[in-house]
N, C-alpha and C. Protein backbone atom coordinates (compact mmCIF):
# COMPACT_ATOMS: atom_id res chain seq x y z
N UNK A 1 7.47 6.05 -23.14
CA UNK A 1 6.78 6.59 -21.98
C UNK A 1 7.71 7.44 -21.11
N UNK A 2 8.84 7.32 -21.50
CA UNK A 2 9.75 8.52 -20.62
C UNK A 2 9.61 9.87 -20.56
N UNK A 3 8.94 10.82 -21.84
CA UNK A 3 8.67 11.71 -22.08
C UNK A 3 6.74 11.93 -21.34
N UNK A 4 6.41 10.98 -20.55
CA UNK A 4 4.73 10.81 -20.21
C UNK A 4 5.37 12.18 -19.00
N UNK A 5 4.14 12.31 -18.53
CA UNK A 5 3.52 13.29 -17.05
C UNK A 5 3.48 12.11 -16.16
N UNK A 6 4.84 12.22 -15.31
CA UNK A 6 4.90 11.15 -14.37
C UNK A 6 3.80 11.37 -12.96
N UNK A 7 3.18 10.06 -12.35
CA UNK A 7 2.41 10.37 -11.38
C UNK A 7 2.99 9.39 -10.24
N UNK A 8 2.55 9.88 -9.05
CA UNK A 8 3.04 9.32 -7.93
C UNK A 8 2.23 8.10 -6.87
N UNK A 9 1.04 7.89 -7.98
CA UNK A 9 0.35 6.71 -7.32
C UNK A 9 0.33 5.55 -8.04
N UNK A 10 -0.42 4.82 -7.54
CA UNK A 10 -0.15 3.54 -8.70
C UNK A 10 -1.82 3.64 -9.55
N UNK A 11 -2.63 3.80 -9.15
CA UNK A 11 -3.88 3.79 -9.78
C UNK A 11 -5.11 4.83 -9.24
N UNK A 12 -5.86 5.22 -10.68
CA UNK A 12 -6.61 6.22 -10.46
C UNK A 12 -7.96 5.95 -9.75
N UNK A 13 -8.14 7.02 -8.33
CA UNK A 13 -9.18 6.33 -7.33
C UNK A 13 -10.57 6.48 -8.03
N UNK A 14 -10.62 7.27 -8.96
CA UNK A 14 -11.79 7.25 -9.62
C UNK A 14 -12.34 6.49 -10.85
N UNK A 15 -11.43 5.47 -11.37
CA UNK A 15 -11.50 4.77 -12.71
C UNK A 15 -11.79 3.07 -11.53
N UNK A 16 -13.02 2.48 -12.38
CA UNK A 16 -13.14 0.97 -11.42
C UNK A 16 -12.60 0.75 -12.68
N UNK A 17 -11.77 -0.61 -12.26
CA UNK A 17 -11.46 -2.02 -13.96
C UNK A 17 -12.91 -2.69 -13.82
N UNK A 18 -13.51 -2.89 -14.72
CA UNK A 18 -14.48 -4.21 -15.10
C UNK A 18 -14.38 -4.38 -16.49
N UNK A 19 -15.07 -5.20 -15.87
CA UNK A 19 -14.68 -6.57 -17.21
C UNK A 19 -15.61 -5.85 -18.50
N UNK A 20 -15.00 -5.52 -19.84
CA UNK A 20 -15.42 -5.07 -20.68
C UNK A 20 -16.66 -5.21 -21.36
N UNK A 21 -17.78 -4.68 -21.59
CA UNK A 21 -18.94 -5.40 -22.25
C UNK A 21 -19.50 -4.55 -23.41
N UNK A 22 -18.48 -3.85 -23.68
CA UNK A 22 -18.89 -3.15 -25.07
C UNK A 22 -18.81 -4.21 -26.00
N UNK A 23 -19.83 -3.77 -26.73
CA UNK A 23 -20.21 -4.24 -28.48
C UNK A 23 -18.50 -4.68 -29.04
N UNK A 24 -17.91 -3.66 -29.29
CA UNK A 24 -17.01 -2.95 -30.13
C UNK A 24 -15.60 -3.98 -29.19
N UNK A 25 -15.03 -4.74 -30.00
CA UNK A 25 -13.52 -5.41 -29.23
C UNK A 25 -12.92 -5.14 -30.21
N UNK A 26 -11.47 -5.55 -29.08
CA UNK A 26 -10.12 -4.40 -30.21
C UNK A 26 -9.65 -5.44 -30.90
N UNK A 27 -9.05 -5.05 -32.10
CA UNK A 27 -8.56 -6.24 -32.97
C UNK A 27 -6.77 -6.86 -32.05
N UNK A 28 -6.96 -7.63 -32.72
CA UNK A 28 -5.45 -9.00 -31.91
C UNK A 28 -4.71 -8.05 -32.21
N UNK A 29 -4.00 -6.85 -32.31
CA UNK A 29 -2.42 -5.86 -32.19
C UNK A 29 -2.90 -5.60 -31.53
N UNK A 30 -3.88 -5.09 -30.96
CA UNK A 30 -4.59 -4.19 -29.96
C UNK A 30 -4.13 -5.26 -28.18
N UNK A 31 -4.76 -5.68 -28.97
CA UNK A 31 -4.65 -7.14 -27.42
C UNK A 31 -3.52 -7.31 -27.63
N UNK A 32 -2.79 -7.89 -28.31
CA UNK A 32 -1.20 -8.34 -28.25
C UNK A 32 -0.54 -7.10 -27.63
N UNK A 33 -0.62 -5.91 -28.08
CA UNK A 33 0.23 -4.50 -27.58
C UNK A 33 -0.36 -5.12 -25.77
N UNK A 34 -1.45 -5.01 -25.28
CA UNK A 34 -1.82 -4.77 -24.35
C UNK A 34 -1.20 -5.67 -23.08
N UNK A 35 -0.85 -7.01 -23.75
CA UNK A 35 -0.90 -8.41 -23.48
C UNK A 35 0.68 -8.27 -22.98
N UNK A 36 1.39 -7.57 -24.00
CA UNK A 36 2.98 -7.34 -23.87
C UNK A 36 3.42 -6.50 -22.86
N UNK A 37 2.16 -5.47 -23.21
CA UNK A 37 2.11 -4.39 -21.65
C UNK A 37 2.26 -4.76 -20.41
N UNK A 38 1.42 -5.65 -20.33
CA UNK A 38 1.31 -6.53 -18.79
C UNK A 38 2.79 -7.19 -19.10
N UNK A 39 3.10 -7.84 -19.63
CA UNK A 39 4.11 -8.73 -19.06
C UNK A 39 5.72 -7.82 -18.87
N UNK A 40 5.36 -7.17 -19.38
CA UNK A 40 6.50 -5.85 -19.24
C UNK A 40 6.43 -5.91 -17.66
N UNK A 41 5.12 -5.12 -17.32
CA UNK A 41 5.12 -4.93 -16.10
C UNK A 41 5.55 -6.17 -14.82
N UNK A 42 5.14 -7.04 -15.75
CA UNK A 42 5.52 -8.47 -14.45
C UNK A 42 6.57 -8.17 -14.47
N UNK A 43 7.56 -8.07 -15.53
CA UNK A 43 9.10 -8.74 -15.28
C UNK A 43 9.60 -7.33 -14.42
N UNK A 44 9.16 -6.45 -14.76
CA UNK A 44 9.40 -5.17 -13.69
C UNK A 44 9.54 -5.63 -11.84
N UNK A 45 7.94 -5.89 -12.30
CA UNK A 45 7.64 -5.85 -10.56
C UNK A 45 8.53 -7.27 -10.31
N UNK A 46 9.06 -8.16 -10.71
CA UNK A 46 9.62 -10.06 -9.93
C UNK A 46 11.05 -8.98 -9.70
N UNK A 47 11.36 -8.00 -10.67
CA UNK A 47 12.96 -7.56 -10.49
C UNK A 47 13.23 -6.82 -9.72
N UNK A 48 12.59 -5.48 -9.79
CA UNK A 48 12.72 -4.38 -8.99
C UNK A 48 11.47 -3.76 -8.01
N UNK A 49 10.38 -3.82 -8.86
CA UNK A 49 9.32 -2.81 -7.73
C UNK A 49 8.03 -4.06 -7.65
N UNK A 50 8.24 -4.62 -6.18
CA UNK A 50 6.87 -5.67 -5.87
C UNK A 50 5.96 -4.93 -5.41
N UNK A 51 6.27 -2.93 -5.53
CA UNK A 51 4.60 -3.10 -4.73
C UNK A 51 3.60 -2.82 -6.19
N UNK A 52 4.02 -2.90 -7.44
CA UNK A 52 3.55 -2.91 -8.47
C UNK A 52 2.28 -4.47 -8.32
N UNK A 53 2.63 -5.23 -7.52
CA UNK A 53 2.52 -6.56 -7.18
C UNK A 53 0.61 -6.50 -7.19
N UNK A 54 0.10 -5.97 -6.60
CA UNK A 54 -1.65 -5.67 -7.08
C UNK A 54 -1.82 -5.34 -7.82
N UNK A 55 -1.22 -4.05 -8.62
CA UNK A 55 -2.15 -3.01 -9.59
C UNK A 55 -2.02 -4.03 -10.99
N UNK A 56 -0.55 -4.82 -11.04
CA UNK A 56 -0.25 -5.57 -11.86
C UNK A 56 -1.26 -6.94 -12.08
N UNK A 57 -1.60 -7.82 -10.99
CA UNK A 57 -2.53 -8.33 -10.68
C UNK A 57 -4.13 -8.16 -11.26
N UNK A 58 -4.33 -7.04 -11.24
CA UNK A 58 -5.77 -6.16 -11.83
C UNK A 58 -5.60 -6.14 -12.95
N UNK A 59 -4.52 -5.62 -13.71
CA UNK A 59 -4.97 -5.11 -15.27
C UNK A 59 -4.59 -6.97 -16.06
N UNK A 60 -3.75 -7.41 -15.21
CA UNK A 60 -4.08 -8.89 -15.68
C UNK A 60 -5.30 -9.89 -15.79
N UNK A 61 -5.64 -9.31 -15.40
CA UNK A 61 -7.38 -10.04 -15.81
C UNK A 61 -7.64 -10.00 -16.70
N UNK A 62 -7.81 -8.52 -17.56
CA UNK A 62 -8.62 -8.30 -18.55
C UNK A 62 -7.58 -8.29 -19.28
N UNK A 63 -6.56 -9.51 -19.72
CA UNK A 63 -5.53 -9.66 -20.43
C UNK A 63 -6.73 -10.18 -21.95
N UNK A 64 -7.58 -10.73 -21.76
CA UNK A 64 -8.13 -11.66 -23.12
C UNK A 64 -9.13 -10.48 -23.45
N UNK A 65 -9.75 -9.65 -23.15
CA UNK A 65 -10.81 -8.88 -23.43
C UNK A 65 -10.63 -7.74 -22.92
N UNK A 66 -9.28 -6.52 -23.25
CA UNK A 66 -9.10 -5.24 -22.63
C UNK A 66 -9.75 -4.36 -23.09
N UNK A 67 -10.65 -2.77 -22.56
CA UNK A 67 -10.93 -2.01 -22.69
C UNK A 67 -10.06 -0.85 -23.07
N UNK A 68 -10.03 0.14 -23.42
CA UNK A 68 -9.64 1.44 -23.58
C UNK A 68 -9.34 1.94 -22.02
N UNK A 69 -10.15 1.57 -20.89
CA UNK A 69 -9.69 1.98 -19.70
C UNK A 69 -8.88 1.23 -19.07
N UNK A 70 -8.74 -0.09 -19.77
CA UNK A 70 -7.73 -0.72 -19.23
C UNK A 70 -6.15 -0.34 -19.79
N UNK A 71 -6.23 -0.22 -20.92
CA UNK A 71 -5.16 0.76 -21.28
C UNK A 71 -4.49 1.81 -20.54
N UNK A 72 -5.58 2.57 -20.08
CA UNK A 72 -5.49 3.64 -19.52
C UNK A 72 -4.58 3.48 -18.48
N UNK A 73 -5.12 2.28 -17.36
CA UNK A 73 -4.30 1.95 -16.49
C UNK A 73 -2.98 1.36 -16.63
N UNK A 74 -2.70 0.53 -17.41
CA UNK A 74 -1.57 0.03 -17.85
C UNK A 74 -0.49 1.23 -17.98
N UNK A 75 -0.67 2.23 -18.31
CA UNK A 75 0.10 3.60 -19.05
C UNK A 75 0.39 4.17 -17.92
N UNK A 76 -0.69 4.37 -16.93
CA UNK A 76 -0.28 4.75 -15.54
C UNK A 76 0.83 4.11 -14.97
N UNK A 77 0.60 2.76 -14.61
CA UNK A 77 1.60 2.17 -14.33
C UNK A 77 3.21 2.22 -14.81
N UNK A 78 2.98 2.89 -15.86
CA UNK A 78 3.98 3.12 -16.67
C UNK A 78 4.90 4.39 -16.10
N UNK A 79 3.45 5.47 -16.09
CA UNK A 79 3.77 6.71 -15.70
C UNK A 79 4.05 6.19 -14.23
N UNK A 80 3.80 5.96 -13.79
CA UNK A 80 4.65 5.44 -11.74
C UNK A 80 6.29 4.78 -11.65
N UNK A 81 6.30 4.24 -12.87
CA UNK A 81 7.64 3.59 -12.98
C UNK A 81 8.55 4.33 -13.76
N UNK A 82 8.28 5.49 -13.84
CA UNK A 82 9.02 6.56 -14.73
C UNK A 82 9.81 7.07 -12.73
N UNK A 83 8.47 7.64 -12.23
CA UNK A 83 8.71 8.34 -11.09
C UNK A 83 9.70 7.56 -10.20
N UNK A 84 9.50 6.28 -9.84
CA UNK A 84 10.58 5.42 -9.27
C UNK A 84 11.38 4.64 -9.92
N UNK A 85 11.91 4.96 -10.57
CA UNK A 85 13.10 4.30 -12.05
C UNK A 85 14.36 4.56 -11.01
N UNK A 86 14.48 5.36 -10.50
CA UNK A 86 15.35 5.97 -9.88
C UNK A 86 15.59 5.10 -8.25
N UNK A 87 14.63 4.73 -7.72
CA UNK A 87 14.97 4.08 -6.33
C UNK A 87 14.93 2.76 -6.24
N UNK A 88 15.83 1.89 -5.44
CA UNK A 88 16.21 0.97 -5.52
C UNK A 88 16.46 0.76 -4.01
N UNK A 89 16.38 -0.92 -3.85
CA UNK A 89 16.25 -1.96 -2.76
C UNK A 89 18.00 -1.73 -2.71
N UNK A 90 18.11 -1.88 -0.94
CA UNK A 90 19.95 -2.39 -1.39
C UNK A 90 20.04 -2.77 0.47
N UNK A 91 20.89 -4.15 -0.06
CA UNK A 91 20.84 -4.81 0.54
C UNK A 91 21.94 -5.56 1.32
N UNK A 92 22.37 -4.98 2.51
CA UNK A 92 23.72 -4.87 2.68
C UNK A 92 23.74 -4.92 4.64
N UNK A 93 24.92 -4.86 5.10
CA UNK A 93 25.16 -5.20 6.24
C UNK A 93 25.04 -3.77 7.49
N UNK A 94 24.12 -4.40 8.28
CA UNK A 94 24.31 -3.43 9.29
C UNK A 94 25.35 -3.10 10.04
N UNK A 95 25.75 -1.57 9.89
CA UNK A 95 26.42 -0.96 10.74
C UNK A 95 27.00 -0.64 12.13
């Protein structure tokens, strides 16, 4: 995802998450890729970026039954953590 079109929000105002009710579910790599996705992102947001701390929250739901738009979002998140890879908490004594 380093090579993605980095974006500067965390989620798209026009995409809702709900809970999937298509016919059609993705086979277990599908879910496992997705499943790994999220937890990527946890260990992200406990280390470095907590305001990941909602959007992360959301696509965890539909950890057992993900959509194609949930994907979608996951990748975003991805693409946001490309954009702030670079800034960091620091934590040190006032002057």
């Amino acid at each position: 995802m380093l090579d993605c079109n980095p974006v500067t929000t965390l989620a798209d105002p026009h995409i809702q998450l709900e809970k999937n009710t298509s016919d059609i579910e993705m086979s277990v790599d599908e879910k496992h890729k997705y499943q790994s996705a999220v937890r990527s992102l946890m260990y992200s947001m406990l280390g470095n970026s907590p305001d990941l701390a909602y959007a992360v929250s959301k696509v965890s739901q539909f950890s057992l039954n993900p959509s194609p738009t949930h994907f979608t979002a996951v990748k975003r998140l991805f693409k946001y953590l490309v954009v702030t890879f670079t800034q960091r908490l620091y934590y040190g004594r006032y002057r």
